[in-house]
PDB file of N, CA and C in Angstrom:
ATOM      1  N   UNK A   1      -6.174 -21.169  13.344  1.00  0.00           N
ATOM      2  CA  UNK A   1      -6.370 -19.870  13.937  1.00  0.00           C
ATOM      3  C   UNK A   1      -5.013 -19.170  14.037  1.00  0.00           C
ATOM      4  N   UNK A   2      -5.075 -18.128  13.125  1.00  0.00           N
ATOM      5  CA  UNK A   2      -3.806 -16.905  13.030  1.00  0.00           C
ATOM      6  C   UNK A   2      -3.618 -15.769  14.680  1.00  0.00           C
ATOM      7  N   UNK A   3      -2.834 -15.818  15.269  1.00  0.00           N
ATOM      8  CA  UNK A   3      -2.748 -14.509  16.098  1.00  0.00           C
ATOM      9  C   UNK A   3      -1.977 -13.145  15.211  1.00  0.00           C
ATOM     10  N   UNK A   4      -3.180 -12.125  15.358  1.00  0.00           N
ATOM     11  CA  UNK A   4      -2.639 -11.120  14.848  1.00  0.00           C
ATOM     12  C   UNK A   4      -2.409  -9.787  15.600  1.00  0.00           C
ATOM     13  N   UNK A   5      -1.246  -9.178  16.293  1.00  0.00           N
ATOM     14  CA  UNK A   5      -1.239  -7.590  16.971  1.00  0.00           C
ATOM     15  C   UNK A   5      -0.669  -6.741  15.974  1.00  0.00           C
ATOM     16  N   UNK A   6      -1.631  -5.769  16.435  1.00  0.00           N
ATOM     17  CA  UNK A   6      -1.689  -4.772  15.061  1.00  0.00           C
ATOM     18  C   UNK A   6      -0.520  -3.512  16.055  1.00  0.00           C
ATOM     19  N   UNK A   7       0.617  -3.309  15.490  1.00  0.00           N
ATOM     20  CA  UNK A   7       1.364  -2.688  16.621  1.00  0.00           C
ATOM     21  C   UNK A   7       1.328  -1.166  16.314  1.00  0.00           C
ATOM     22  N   UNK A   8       1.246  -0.754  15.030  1.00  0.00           N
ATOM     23  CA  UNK A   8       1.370   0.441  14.890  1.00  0.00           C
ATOM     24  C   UNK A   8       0.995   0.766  13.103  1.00  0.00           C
ATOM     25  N   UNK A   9       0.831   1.937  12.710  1.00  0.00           N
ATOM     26  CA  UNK A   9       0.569   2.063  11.678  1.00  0.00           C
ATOM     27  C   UNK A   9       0.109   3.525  10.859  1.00  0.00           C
ATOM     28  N   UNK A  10      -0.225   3.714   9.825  1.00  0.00           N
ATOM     29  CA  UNK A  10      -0.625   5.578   9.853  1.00  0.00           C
ATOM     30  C   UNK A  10      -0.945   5.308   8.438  1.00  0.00           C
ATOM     31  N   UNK A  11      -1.464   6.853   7.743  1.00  0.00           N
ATOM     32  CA  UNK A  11      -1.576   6.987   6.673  1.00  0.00           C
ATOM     33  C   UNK A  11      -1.651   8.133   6.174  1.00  0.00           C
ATOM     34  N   UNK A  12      -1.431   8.246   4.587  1.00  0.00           N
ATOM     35  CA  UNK A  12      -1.166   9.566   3.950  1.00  0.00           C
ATOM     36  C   UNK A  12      -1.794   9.557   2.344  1.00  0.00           C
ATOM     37  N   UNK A  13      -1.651  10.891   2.295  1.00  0.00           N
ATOM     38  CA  UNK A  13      -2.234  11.014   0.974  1.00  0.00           C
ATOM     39  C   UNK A  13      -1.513  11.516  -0.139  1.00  0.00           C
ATOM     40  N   UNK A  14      -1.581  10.955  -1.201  1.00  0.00           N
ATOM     41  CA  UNK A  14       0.203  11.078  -2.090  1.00  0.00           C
ATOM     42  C   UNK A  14      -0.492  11.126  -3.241  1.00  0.00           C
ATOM     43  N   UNK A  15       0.215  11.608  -4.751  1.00  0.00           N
ATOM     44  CA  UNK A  15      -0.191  11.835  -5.821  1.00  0.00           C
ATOM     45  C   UNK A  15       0.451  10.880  -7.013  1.00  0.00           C
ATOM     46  N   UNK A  16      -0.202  10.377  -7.173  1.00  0.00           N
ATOM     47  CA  UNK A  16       0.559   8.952  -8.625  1.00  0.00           C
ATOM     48  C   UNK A  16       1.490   9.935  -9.504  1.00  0.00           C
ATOM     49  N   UNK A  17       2.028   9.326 -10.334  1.00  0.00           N
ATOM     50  CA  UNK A  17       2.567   9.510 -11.761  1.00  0.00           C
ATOM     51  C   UNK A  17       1.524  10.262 -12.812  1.00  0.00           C
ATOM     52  N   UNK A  18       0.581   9.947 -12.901  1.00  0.00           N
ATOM     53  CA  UNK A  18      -0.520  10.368 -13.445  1.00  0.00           C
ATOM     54  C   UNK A  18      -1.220  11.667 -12.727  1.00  0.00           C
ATOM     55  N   UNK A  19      -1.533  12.064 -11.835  1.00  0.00           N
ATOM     56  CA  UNK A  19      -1.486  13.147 -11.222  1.00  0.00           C
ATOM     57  C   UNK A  19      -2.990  12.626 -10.494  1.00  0.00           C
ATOM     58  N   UNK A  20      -3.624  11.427 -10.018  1.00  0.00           N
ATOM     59  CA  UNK A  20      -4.751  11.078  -9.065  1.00  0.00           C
ATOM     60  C   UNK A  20      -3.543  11.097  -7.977  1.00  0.00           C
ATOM     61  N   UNK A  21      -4.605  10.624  -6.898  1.00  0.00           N
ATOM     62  CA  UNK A  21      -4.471  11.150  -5.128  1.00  0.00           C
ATOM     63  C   UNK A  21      -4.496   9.459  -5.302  1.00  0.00           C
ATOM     64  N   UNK A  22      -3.242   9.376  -4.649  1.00  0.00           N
ATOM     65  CA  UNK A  22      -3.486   7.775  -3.857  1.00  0.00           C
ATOM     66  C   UNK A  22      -3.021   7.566  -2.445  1.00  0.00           C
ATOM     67  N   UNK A  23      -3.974   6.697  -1.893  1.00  0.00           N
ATOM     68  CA  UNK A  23      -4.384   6.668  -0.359  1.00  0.00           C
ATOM     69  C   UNK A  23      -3.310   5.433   0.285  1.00  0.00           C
ATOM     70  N   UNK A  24      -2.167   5.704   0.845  1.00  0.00           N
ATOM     71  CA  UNK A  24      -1.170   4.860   1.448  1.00  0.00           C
ATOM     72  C   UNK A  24      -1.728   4.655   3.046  1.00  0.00           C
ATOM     73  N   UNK A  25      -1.950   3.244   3.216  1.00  0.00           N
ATOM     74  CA  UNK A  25      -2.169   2.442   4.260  1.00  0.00           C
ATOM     75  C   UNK A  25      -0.959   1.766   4.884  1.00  0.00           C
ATOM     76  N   UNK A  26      -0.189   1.803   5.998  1.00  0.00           N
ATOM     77  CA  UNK A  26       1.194   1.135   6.871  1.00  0.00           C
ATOM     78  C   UNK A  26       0.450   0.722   7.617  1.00  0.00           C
ATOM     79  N   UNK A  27       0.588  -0.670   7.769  1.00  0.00           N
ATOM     80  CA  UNK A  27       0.560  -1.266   9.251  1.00  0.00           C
ATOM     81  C   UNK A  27       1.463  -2.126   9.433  1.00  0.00           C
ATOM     82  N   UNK A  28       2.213  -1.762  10.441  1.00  0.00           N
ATOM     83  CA  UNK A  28       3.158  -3.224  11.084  1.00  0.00           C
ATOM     84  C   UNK A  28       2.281  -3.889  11.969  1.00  0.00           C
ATOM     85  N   UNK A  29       2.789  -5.386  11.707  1.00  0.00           N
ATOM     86  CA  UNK A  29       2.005  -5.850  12.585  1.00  0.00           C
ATOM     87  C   UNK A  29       2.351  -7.561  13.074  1.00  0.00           C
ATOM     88  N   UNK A  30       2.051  -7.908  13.736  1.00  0.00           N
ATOM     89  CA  UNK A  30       2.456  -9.334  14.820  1.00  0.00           C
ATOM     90  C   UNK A  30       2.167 -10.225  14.459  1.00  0.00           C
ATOM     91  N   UNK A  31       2.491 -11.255  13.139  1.00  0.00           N
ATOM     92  CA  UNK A  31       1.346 -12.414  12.969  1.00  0.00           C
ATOM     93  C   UNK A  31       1.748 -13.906  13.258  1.00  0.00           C
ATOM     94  N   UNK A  32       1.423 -14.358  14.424  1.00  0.00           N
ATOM     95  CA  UNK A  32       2.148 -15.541  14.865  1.00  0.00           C
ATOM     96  C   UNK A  32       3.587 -15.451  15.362  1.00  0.00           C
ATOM     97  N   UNK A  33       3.599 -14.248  15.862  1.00  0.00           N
ATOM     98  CA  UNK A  33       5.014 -14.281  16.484  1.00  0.00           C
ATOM     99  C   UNK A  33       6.216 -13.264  15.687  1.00  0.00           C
ATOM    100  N   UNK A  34       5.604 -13.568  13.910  1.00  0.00           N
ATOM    101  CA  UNK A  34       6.308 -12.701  13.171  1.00  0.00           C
ATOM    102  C   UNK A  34       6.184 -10.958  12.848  1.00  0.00           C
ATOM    103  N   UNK A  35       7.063 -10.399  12.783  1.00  0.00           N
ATOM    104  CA  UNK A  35       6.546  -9.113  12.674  1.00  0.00           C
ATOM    105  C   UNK A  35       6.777  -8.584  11.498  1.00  0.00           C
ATOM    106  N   UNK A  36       5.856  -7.432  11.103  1.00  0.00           N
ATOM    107  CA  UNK A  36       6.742  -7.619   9.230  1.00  0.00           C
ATOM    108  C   UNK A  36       5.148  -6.507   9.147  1.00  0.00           C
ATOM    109  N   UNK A  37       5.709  -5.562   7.865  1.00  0.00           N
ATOM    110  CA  UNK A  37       5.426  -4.504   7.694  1.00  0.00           C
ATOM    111  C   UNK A  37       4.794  -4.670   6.922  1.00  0.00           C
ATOM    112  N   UNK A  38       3.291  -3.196   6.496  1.00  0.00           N
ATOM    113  CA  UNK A  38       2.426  -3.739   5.154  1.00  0.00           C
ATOM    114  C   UNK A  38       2.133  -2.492   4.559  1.00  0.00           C
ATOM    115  N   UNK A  39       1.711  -2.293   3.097  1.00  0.00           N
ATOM    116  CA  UNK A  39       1.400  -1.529   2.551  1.00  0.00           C
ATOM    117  C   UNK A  39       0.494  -1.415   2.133  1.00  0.00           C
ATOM    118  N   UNK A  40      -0.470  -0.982   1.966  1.00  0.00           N
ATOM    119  CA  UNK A  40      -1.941  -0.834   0.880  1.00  0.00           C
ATOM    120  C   UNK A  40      -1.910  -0.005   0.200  1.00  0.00           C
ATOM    121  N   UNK A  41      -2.248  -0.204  -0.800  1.00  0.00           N
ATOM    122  CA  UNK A  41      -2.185   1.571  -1.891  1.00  0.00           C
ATOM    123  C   UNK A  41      -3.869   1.623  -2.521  1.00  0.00           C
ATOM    124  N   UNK A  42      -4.526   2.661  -2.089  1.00  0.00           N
ATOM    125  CA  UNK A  42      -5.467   2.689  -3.198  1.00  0.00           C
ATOM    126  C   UNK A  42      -5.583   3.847  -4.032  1.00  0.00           C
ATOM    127  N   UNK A  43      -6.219   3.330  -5.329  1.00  0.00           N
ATOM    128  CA  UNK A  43      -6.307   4.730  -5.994  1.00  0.00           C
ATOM    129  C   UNK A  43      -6.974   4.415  -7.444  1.00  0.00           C
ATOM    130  N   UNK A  44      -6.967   5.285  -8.092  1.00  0.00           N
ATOM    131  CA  UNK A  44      -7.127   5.143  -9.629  1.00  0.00           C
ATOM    132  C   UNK A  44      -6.877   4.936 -11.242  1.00  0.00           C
ATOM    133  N   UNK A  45      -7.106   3.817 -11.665  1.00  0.00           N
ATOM    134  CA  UNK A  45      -6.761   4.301 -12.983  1.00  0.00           C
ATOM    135  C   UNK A  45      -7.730   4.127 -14.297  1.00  0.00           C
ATOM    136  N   UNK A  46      -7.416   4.304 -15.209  1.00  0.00           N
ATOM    137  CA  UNK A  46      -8.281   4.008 -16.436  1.00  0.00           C
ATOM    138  C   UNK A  46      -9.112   4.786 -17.278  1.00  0.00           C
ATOM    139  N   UNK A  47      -9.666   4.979 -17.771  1.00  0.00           N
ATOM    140  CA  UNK A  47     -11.006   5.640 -18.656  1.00  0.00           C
ATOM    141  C   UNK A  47     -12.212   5.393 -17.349  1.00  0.00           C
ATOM    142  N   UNK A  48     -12.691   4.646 -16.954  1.00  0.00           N
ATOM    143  CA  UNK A  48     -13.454   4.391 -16.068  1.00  0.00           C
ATOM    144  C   UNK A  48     -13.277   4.977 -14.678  1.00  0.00           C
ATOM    145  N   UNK A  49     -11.848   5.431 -14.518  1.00  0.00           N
ATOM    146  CA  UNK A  49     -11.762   5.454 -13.208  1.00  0.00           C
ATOM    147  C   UNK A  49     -11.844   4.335 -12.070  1.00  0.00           C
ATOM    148  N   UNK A  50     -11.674   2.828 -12.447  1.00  0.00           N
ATOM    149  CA  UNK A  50     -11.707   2.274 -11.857  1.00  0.00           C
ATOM    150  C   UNK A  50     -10.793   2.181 -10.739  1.00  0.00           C
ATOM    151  N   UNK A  51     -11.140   1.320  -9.124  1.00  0.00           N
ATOM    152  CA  UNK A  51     -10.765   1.558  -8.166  1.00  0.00           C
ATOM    153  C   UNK A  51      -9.512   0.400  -8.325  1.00  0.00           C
ATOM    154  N   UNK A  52      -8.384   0.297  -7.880  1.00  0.00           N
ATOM    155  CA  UNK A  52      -7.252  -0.446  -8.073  1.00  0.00           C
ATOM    156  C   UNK A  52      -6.511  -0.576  -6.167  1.00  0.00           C
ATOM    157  N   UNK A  53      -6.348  -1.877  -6.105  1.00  0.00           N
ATOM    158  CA  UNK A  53      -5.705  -1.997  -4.702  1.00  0.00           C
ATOM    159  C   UNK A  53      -4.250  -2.959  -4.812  1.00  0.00           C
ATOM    160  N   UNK A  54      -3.580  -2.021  -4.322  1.00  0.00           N
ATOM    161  CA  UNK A  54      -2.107  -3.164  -4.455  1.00  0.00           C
ATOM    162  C   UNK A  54      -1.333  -3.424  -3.038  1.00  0.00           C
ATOM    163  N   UNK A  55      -1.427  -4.262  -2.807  1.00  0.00           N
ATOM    164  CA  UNK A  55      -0.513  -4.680  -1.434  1.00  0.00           C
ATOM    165  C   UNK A  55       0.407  -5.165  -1.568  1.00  0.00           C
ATOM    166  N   UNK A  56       1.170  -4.848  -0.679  1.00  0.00           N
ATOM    167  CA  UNK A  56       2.925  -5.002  -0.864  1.00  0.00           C
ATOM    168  C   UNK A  56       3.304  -5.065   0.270  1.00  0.00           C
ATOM    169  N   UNK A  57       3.996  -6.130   0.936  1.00  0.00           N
ATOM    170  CA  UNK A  57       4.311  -6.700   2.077  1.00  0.00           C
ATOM    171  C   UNK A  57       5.931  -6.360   1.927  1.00  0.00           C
ATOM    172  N   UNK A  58       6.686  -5.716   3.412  1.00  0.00           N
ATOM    173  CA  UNK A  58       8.164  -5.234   3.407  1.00  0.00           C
ATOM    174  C   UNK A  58       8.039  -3.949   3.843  1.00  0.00           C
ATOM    175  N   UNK A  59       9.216  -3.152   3.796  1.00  0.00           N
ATOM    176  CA  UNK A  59       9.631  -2.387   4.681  1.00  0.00           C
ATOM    177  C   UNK A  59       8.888  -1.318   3.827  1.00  0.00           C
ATOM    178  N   UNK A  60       8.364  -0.012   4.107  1.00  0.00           N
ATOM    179  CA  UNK A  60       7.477   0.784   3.476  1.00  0.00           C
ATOM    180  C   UNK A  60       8.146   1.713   2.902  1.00  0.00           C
ATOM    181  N   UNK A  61       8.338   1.744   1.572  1.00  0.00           N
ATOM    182  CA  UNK A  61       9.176   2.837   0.535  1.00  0.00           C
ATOM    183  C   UNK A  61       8.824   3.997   1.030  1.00  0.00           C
ATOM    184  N   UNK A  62       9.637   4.856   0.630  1.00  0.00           N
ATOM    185  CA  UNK A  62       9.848   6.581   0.925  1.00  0.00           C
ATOM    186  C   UNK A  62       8.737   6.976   0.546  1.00  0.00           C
ATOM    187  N   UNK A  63       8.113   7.648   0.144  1.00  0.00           N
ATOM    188  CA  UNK A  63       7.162   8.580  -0.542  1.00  0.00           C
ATOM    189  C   UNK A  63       7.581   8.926  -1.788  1.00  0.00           C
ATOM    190  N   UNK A  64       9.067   9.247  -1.718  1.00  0.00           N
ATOM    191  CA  UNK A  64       8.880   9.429  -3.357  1.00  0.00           C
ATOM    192  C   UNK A  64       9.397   8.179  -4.525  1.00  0.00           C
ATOM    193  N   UNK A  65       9.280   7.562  -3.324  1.00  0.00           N
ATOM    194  CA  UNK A  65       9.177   6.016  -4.142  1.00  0.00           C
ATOM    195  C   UNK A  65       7.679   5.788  -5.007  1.00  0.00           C
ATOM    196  N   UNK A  66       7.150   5.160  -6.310  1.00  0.00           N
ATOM    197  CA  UNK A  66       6.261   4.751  -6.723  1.00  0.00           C
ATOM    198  C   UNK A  66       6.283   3.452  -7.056  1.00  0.00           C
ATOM    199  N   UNK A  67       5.491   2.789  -6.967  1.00  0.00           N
ATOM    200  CA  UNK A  67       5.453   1.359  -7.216  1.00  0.00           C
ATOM    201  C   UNK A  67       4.454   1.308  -8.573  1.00  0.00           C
ATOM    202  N   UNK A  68       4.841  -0.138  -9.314  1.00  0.00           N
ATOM    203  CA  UNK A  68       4.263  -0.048  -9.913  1.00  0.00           C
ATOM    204  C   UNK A  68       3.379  -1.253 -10.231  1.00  0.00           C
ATOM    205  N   UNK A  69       1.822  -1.218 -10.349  1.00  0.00           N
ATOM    206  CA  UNK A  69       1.029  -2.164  -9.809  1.00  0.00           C
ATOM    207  C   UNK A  69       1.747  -2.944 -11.000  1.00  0.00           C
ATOM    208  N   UNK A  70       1.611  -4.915 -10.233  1.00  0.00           N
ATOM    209  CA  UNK A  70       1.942  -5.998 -10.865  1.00  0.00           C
ATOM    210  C   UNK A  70       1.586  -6.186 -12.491  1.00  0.00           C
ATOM    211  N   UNK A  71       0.326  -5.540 -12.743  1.00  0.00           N
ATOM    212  CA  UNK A  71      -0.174  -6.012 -14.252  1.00  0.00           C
ATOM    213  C   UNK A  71      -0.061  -4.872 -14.823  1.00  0.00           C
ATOM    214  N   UNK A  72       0.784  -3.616 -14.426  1.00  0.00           N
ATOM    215  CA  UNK A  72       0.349  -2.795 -15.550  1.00  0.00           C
ATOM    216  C   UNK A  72       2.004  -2.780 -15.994  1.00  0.00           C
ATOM    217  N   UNK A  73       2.324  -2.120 -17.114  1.00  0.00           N
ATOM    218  CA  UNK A  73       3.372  -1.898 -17.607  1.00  0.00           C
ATOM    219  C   UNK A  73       4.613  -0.567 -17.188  1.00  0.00           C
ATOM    220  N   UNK A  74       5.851  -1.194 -17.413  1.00  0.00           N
ATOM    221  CA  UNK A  74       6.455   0.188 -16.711  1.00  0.00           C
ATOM    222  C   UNK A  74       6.855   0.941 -17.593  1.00  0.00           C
TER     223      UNK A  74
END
């Protein structure tokens, strides 16, 4: 059994490289004592439009920072 306090957190709405809307999730948060920051990104890519989620644990880049999901190419 994990203890988790969720201490603070927010979100925004930002535009990829590609020009879709992607949905930035922050939460810091308490887990076992440790505290440590999180990211969620969702958004789109592909012919399909498929839905893509990348999490990234650390201090939360600027905004005009872009990341770039693990499997795709830079």
């Amino acid at each position: 059994m994990h203890t988790v306090k969720v201490i603070g957190g927010g979100t925004e709405l930002d535009e990829g490289r590609d020009g879709k809307k992607l949905l930035r999730i922050r939460i810091t948060a308490e887990v076992d004592g440790v505290r440590s920051e999180y990211t969620i990104t969702y958004g789109r890519r592909g012919a399909d439009n498929a839905t893509v989620v990348t999490p990234r644990r650390g201090p939360a880049p600027p905004t005009a920072e872009r990341q770039t999901p693990r499997d795709s190419q830079p």
